[in-house]
N, C-alpha and C. Protein backbone atom coordinates (compact mmCIF):
# COMPACT_ATOMS: atom_id res chain seq x y z
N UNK A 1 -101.10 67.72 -86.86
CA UNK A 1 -100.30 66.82 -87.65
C UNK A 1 -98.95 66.67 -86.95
N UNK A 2 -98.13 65.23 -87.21
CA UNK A 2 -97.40 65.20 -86.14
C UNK A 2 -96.28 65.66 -86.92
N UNK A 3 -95.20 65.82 -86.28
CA UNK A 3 -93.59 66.09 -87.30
C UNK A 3 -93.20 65.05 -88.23
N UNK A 4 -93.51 63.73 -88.29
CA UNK A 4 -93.32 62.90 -89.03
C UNK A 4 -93.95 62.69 -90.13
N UNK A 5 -95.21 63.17 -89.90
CA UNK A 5 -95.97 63.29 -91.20
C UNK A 5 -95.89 64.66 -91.73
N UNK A 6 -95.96 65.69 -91.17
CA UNK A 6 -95.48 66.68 -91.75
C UNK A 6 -94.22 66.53 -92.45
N UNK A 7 -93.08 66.07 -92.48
CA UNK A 7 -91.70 65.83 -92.73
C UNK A 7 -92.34 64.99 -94.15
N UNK A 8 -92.75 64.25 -94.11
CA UNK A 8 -93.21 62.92 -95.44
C UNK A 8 -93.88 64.07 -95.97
N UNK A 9 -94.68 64.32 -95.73
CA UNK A 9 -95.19 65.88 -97.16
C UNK A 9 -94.40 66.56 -97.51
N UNK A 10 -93.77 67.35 -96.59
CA UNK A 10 -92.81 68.05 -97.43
C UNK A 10 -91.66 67.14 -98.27
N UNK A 11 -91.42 66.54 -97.95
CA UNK A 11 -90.40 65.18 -98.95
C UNK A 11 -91.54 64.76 -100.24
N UNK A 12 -93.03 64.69 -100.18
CA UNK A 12 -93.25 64.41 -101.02
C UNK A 12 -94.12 65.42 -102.03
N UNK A 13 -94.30 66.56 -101.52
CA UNK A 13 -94.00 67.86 -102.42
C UNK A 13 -92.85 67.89 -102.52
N UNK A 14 -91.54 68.33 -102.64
CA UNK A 14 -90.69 68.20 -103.00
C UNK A 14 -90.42 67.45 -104.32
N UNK A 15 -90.75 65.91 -103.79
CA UNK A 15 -90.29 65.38 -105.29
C UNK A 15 -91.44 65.59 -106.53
N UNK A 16 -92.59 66.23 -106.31
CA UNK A 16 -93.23 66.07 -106.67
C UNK A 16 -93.55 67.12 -107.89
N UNK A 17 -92.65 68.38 -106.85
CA UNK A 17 -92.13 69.58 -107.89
C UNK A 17 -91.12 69.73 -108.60
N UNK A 18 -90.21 68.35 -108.16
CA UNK A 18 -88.66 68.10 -108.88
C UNK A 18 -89.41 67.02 -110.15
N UNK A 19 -90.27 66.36 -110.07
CA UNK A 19 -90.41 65.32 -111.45
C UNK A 19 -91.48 65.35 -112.38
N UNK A 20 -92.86 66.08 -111.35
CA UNK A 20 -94.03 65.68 -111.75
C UNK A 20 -94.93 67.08 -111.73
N UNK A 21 -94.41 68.06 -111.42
CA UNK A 21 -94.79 69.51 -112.00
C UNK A 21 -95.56 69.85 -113.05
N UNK A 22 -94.64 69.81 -113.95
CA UNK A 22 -94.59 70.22 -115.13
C UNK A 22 -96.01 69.46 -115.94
N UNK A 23 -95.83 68.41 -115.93
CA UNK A 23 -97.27 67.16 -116.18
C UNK A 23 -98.51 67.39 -115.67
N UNK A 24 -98.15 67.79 -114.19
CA UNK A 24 -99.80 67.84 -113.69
C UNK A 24 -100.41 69.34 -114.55
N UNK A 25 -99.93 70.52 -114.54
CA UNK A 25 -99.69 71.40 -115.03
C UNK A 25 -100.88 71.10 -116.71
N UNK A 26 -99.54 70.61 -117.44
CA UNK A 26 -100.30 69.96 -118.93
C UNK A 26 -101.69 69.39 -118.47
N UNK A 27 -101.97 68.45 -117.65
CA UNK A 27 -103.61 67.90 -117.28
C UNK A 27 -104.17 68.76 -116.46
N UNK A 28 -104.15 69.72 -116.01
CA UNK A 28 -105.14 70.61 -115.74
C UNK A 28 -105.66 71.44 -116.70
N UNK A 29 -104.34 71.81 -117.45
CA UNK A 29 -104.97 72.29 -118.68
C UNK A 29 -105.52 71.79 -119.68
N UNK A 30 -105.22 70.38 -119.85
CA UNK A 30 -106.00 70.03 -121.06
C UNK A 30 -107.49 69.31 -119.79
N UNK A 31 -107.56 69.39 -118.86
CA UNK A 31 -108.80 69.02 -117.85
C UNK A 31 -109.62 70.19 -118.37
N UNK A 32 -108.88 71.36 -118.08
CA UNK A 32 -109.87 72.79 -118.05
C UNK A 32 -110.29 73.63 -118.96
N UNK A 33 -108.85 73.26 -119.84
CA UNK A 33 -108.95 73.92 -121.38
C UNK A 33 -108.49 75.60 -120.61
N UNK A 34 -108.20 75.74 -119.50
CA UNK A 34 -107.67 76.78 -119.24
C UNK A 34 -105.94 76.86 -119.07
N UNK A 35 -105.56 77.62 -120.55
CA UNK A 35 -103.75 77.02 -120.76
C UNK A 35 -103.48 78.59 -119.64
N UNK A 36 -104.43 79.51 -119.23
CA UNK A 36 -102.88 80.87 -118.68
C UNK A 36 -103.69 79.87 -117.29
N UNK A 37 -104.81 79.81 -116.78
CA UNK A 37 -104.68 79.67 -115.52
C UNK A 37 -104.34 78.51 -114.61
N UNK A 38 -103.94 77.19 -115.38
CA UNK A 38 -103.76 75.84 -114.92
C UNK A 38 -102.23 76.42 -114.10
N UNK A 39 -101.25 77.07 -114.55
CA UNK A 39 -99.91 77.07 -113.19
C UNK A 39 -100.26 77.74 -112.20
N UNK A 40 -101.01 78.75 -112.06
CA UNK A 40 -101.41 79.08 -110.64
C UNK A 40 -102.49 78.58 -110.01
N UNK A 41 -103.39 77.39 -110.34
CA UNK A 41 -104.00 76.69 -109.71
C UNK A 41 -103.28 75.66 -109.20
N UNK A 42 -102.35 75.25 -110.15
CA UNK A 42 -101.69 74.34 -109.41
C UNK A 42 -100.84 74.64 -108.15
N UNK A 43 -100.03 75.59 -108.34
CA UNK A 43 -99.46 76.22 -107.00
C UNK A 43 -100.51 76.76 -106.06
N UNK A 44 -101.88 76.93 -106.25
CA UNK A 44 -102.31 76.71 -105.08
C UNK A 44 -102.71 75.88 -104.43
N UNK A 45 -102.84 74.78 -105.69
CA UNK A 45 -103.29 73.69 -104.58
C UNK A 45 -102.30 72.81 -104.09
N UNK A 46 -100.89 73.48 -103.65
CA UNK A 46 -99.67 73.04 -103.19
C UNK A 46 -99.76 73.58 -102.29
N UNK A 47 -100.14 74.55 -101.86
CA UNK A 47 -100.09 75.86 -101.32
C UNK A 47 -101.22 75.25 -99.69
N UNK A 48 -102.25 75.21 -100.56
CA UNK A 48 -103.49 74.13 -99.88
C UNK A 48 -102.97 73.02 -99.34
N UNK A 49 -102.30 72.18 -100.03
CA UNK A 49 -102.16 71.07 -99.55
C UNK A 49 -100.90 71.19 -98.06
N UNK A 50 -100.02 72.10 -98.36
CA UNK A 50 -98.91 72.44 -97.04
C UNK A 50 -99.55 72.83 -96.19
N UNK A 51 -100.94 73.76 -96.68
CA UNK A 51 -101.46 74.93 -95.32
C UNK A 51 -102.24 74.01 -94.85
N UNK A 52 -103.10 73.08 -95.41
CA UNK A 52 -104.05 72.34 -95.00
C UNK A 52 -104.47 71.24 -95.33
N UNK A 53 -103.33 70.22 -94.72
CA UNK A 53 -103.38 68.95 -95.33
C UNK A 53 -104.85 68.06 -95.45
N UNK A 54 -105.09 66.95 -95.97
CA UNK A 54 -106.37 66.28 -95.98
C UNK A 54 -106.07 65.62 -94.21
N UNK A 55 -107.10 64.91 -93.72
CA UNK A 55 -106.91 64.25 -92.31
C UNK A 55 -106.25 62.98 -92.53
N UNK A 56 -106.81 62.16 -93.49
CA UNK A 56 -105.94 61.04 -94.17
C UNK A 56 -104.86 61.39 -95.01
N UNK A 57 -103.58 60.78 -94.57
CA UNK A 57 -102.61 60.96 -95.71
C UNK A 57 -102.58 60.63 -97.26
N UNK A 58 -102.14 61.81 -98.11
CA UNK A 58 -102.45 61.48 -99.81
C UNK A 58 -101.56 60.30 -100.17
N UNK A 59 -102.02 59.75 -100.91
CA UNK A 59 -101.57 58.48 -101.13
C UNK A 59 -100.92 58.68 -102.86
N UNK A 60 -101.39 59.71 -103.51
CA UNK A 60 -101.18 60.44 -104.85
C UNK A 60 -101.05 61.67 -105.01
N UNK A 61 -99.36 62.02 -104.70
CA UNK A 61 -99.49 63.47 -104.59
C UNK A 61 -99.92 64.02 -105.84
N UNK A 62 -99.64 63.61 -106.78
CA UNK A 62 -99.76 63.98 -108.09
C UNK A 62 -101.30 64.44 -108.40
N UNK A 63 -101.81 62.60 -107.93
CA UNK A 63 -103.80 62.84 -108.48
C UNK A 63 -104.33 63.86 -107.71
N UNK A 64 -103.63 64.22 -106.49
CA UNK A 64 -104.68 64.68 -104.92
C UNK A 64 -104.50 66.45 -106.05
N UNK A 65 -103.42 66.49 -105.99
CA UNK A 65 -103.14 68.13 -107.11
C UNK A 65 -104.11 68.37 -107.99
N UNK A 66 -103.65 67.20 -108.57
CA UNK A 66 -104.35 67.72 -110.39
C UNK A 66 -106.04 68.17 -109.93
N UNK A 67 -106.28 66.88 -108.97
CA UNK A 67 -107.74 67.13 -109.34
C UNK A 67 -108.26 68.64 -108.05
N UNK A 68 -107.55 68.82 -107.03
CA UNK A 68 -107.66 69.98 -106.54
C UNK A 68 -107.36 71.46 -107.13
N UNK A 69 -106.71 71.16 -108.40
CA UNK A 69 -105.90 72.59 -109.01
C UNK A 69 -107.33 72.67 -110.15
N UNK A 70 -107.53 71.41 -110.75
CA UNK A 70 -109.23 71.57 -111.47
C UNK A 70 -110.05 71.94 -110.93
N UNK A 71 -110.27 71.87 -109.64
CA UNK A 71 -111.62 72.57 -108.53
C UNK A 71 -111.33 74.08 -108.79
N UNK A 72 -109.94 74.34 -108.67
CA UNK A 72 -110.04 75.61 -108.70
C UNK A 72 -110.15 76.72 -109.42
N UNK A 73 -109.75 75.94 -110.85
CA UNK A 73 -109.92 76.87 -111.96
C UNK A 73 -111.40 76.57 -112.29
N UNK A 74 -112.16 75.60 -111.46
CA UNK A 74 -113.39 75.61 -112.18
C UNK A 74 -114.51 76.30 -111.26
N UNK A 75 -113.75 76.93 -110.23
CA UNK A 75 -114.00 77.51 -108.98
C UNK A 75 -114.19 79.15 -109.57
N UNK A 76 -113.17 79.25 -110.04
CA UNK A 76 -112.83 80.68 -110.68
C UNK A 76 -113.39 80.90 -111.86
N UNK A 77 -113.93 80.21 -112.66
CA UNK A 77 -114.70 80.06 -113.74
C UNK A 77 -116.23 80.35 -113.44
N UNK A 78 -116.49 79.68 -112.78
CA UNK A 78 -117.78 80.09 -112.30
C UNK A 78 -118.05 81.63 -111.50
N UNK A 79 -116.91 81.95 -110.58
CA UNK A 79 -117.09 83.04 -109.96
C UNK A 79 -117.07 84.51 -110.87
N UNK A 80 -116.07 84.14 -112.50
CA UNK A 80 -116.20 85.42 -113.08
C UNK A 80 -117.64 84.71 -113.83
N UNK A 81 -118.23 83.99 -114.49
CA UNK A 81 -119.51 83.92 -115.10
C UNK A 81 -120.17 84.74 -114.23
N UNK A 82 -120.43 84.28 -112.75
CA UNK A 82 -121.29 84.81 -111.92
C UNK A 82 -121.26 86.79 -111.76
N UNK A 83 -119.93 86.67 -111.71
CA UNK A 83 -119.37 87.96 -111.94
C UNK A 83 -120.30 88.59 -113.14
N UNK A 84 -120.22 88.28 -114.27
CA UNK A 84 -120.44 88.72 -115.58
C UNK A 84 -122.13 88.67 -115.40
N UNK A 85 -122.78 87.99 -115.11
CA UNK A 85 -123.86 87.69 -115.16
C UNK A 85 -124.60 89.11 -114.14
N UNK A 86 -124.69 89.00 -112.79
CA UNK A 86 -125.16 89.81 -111.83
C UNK A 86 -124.30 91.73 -112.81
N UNK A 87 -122.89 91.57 -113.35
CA UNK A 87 -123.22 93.13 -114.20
C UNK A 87 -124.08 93.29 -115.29
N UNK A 88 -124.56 91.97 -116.38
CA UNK A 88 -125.33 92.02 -116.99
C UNK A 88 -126.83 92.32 -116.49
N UNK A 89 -126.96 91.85 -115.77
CA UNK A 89 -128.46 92.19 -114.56
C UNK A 89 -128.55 93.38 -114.45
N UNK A 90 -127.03 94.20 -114.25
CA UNK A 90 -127.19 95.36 -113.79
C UNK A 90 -127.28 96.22 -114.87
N UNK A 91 -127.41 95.79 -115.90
CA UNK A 91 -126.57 96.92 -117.14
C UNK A 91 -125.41 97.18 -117.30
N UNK A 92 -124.39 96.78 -117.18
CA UNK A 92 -123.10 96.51 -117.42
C UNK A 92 -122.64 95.64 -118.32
N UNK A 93 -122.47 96.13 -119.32
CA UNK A 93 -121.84 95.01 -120.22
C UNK A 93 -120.68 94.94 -119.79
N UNK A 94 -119.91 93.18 -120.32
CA UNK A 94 -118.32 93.61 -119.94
C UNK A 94 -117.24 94.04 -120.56
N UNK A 95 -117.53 94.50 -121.64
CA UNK A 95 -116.97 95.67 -122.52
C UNK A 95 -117.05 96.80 -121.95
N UNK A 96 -118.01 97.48 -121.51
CA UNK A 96 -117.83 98.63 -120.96
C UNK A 96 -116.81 98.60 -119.30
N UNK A 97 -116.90 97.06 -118.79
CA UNK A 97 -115.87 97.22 -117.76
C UNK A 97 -114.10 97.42 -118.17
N UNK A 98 -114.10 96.70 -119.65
CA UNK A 98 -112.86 96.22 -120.03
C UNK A 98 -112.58 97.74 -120.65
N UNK A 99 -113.57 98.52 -121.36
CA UNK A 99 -113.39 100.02 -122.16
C UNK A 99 -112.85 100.59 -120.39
N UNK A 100 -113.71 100.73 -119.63
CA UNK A 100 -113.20 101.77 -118.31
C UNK A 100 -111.76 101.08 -117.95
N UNK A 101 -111.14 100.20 -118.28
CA UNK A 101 -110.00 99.60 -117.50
C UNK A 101 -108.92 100.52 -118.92
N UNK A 102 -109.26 99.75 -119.94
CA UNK A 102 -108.02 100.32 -120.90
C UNK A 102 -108.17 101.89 -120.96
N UNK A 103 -109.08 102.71 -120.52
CA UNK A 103 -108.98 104.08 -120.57
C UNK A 103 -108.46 104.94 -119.20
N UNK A 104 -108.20 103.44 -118.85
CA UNK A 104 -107.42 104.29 -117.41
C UNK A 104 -106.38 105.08 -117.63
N UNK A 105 -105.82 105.90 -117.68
CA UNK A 105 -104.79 106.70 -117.55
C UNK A 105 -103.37 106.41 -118.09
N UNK A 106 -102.79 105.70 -118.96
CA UNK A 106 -101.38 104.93 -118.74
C UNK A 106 -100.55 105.81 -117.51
N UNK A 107 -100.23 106.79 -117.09
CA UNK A 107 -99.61 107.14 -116.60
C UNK A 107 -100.26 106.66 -115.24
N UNK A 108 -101.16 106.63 -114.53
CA UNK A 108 -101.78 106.28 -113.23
C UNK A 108 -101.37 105.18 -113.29
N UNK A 109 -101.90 104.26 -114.43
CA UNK A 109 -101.48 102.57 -113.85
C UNK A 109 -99.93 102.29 -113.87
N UNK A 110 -99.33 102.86 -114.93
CA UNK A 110 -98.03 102.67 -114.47
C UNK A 110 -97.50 103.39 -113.39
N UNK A 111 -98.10 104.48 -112.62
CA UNK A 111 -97.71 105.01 -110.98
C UNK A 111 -98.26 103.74 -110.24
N UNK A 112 -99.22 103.41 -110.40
CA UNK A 112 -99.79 102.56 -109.46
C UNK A 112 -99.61 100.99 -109.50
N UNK A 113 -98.81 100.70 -110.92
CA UNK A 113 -97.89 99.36 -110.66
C UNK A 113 -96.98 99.26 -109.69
N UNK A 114 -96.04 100.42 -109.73
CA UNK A 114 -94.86 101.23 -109.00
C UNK A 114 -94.88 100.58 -108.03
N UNK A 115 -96.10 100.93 -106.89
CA UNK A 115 -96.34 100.80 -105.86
C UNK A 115 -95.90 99.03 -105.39
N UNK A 116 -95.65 99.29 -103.96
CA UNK A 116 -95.76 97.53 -103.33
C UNK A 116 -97.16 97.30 -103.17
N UNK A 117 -97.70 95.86 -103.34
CA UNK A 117 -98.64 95.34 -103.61
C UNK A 117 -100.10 95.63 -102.75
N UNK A 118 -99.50 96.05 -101.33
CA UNK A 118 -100.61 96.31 -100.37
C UNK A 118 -100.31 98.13 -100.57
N UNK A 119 -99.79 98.66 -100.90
CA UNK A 119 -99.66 99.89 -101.07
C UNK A 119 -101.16 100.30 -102.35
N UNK A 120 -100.46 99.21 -103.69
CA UNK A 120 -101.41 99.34 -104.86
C UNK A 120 -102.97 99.10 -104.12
N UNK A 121 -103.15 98.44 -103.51
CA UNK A 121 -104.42 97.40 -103.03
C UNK A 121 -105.13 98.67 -102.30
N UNK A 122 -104.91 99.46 -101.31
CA UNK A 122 -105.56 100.06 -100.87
C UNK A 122 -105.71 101.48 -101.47
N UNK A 123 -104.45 101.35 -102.46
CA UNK A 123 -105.11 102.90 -103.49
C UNK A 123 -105.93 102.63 -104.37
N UNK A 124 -106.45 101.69 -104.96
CA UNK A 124 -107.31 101.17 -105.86
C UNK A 124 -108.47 101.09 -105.52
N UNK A 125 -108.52 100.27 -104.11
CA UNK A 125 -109.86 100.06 -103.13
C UNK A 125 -110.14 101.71 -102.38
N UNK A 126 -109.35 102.56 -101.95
CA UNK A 126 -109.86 103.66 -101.49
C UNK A 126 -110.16 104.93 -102.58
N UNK A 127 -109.23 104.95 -103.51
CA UNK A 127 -109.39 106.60 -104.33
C UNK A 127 -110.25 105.81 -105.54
N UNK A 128 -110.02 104.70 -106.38
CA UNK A 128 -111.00 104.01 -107.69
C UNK A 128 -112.45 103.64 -107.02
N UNK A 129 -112.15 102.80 -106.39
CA UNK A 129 -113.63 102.44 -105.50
C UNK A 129 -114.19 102.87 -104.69
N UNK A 130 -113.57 103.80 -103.82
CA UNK A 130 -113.83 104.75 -102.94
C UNK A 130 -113.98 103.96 -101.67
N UNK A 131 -113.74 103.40 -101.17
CA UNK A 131 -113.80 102.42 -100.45
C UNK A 131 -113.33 102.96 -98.83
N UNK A 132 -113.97 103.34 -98.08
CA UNK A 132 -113.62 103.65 -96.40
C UNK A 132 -112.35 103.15 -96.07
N UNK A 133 -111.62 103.97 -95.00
CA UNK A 133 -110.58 103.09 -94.51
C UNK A 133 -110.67 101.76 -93.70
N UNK A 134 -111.75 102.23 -92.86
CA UNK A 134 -112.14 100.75 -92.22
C UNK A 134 -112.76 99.70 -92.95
N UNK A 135 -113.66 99.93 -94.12
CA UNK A 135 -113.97 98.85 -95.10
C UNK A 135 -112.60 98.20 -95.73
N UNK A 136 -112.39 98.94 -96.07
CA UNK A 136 -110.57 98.28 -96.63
C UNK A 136 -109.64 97.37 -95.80
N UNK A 137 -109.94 97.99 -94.13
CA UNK A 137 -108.70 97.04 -93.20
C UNK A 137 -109.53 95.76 -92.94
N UNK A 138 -110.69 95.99 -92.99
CA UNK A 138 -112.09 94.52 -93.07
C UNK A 138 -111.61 93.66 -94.21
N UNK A 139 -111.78 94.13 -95.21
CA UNK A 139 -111.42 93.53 -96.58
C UNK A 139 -110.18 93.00 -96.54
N UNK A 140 -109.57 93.18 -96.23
CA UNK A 140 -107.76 92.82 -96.29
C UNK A 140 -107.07 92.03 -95.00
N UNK A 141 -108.18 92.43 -93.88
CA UNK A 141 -108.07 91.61 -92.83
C UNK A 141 -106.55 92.25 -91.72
N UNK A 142 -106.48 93.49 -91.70
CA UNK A 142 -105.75 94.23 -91.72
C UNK A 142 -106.42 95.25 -90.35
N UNK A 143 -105.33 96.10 -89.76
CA UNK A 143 -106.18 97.27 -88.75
C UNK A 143 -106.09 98.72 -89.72
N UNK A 144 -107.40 99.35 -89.70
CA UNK A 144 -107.03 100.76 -89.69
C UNK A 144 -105.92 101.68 -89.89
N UNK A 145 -105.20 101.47 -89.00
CA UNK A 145 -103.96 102.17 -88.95
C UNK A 145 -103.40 101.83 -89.75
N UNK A 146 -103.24 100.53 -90.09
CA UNK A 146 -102.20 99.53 -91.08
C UNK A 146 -102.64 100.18 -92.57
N UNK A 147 -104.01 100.42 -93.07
CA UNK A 147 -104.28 101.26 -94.14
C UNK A 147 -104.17 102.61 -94.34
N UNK A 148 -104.28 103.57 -93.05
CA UNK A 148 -103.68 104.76 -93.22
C UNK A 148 -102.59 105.25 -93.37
N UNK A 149 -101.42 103.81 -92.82
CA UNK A 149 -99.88 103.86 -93.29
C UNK A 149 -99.21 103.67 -94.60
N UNK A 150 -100.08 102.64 -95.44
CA UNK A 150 -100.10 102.01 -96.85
C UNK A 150 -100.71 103.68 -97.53
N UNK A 151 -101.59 104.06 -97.11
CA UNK A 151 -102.35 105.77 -97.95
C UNK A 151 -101.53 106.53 -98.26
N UNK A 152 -100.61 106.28 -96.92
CA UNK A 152 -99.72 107.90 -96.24
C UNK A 152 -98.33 107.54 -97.39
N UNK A 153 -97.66 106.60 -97.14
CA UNK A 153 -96.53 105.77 -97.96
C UNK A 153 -96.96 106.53 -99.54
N UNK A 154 -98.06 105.40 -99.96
CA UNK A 154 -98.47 105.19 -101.51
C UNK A 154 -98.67 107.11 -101.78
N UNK A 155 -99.27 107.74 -101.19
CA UNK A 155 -99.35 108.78 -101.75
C UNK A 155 -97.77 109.64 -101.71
N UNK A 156 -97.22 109.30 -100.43
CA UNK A 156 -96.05 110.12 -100.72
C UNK A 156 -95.13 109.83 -102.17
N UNK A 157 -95.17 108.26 -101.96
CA UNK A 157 -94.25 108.09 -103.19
C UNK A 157 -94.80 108.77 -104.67
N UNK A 158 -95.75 108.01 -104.55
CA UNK A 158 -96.71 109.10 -106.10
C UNK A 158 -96.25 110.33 -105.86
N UNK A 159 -96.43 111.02 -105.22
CA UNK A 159 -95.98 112.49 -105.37
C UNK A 159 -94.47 112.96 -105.58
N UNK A 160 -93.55 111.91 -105.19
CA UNK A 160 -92.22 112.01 -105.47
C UNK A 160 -91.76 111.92 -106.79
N UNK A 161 -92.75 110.67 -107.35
CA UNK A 161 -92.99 110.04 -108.82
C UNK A 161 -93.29 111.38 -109.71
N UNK A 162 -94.42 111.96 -109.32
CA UNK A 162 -95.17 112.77 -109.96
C UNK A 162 -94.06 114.35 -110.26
N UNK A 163 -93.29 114.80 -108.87
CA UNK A 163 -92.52 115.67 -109.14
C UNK A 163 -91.29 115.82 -109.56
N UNK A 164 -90.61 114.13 -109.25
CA UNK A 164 -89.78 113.98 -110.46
C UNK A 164 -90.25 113.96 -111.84
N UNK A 165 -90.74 113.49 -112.53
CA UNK A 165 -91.67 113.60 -113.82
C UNK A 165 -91.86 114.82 -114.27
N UNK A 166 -91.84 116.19 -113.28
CA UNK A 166 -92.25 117.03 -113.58
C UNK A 166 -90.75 118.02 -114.21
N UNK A 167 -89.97 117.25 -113.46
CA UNK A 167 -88.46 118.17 -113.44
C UNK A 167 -87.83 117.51 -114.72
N UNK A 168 -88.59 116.23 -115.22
CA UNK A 168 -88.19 115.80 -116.73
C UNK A 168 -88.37 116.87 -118.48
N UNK A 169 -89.94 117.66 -117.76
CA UNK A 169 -90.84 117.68 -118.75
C UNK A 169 -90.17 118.26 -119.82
């Protein structure tokens, strides 16, 4: 893409988040009937549209959104059905996923909010899921090392967490 057209997108995201936000927003949701997930579909498909413009220039920044931010919540809709479906196959109800989540620990999840985001990500995926170090730097798209540094970090701090906490009791 050349600088000139790149330059006209960003001018027309721009105005597009200064006037017409808020609206596309309302029609995705009343498109999807999904009111929490229509603002972060829409920012991704802003997100999409900067990282990877169409080959023809949009002629409707507004329509090219709405109806890309609906792909996606209907993208994500399908992927947790599918989700839900293959644990039902398995014997998993999703109550029993939602019972194992709220019986997590309060004190773990609030240690493990704590954490920075790739810190949380690979303590979740390695000690909850058990998950290899090299499966994890695959998953995340990441090296090895880069997850044994996030381990080494996340556990130290927990333990700082944990022994201050202790000098409270």
């Amino acid at each position: 893409m050349n600088v000139a057209v790149a330059s006209q997108l960003d001018l027309d995201i721009e105005r597009f988040v200064e006037t017409e936000y808020p609206r596309v927003v309302a029609a995705v949701r009343l498109i999807t009937g999904d009111r929490d997930g229509a603002p972060d579909a829409v920012q991704d498909a802003i997100v999409g549209l900067l990282s990877s413009p169409p080959a023809e220039p949009v002629r409707n920044t507004a329509a090219w959104i709405t109806a890309a931010a609906c792909n996606r919540v209907r993208d994500v809709r399908r992927r947790v059905d599918a989700e839900s479906r293959a644990l039902e196959r398995r014997g998993v109800v999703s109550e029993a996923v939602e019972d194992a989540v709220v019986r997590l620990d309060i004190d773990v999840h609030a240690a493990l909010m704590s954490l920075p985001k790739q810190q949380r990500e690979v303590c979740v995926l390695h000690y909850l899921l058990d998950q290899s170090v090299d499966a994890i730097a695959e998953a995340l798209g990441v090296s090895s090392g880069t997850v044994k540094t996030q381990l080494y970090r996340a556990r130290a701090t927990l333990a700082a967490r944990i022994q201050q906490e202790d000098h409270r009791g």
